[in-house]
Protein backbone atom coordinates (compact mmCIF):
# COMPACT_ATOMS: atom_id res chain seq x y z
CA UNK A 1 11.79 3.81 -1.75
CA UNK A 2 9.83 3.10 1.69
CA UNK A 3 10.24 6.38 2.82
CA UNK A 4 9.50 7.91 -0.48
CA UNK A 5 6.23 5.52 -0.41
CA UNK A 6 4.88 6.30 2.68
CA UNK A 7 5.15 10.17 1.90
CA UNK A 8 2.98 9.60 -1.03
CA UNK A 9 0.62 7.63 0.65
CA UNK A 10 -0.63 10.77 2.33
CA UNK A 11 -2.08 12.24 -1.44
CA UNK A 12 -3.44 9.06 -3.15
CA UNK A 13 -6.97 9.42 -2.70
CA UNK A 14 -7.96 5.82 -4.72
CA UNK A 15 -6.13 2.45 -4.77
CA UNK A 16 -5.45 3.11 -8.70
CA UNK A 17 -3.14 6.21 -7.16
CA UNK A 18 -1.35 3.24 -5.17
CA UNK A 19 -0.90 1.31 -8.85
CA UNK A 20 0.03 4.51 -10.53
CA UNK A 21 2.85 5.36 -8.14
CA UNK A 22 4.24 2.44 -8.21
CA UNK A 23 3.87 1.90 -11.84
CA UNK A 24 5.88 4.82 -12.36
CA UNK A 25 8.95 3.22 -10.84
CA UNK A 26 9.11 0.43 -12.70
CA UNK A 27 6.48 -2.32 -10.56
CA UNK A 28 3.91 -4.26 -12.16
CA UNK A 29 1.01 -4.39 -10.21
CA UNK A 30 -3.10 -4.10 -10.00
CA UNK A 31 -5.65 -3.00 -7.36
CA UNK A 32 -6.22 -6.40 -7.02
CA UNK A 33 -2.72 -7.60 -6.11
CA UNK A 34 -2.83 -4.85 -3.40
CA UNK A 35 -6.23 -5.24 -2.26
CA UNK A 36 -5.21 -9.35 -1.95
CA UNK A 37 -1.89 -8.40 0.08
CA UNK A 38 -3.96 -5.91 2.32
CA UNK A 39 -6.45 -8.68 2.98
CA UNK A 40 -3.70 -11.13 4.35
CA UNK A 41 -2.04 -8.16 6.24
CA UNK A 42 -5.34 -8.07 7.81
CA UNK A 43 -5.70 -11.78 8.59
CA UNK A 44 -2.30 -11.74 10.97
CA UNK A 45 -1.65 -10.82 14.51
CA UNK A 46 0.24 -7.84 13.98
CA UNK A 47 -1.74 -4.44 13.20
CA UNK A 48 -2.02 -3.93 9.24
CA UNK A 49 1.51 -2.26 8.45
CA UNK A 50 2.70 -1.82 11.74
CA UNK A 51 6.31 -1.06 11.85
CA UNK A 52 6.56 -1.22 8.29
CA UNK A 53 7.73 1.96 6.65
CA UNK A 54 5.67 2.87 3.60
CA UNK A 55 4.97 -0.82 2.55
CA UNK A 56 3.07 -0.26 6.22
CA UNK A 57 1.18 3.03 5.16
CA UNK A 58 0.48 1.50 1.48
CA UNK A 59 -1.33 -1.69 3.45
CA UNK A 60 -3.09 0.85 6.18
CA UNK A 61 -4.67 2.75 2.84
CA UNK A 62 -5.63 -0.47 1.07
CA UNK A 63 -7.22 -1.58 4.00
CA UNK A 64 -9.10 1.45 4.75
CA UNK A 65 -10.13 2.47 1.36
């Protein structure tokens, strides 16, 4: 799934793409939940989704969009 994620990551344009994707595969989410995981990715040490496969380039789009 991670490296399926962080292929799609590349063509989701809004963070409702983000929810859509992984809505599709069976995960129950909202912009919200990923906006509030992207904000305490941002509040560590480590770069947002450094080293982290797709969960890494789904946290680098939250943050950036």
């Amino acid at each position: 799934m991670s490296e399926t994620l962080a292929e799609a990551v590349a063509d989701f344009v809004t963070a409702d793409d983000a929810v859509n994707f992984l809505a599709s595969r069976g995960f129950d989410l909202s912009t919200r939940d990923l906006t509030e995981a992207a904000a305490a990715e941002a509040r560590d040490e480590t770069p947002v989704g450094e080293g982290e496969g797709g969960y890494g380039a789904l946290m680098r789009f939250i943050v950036n969009h």
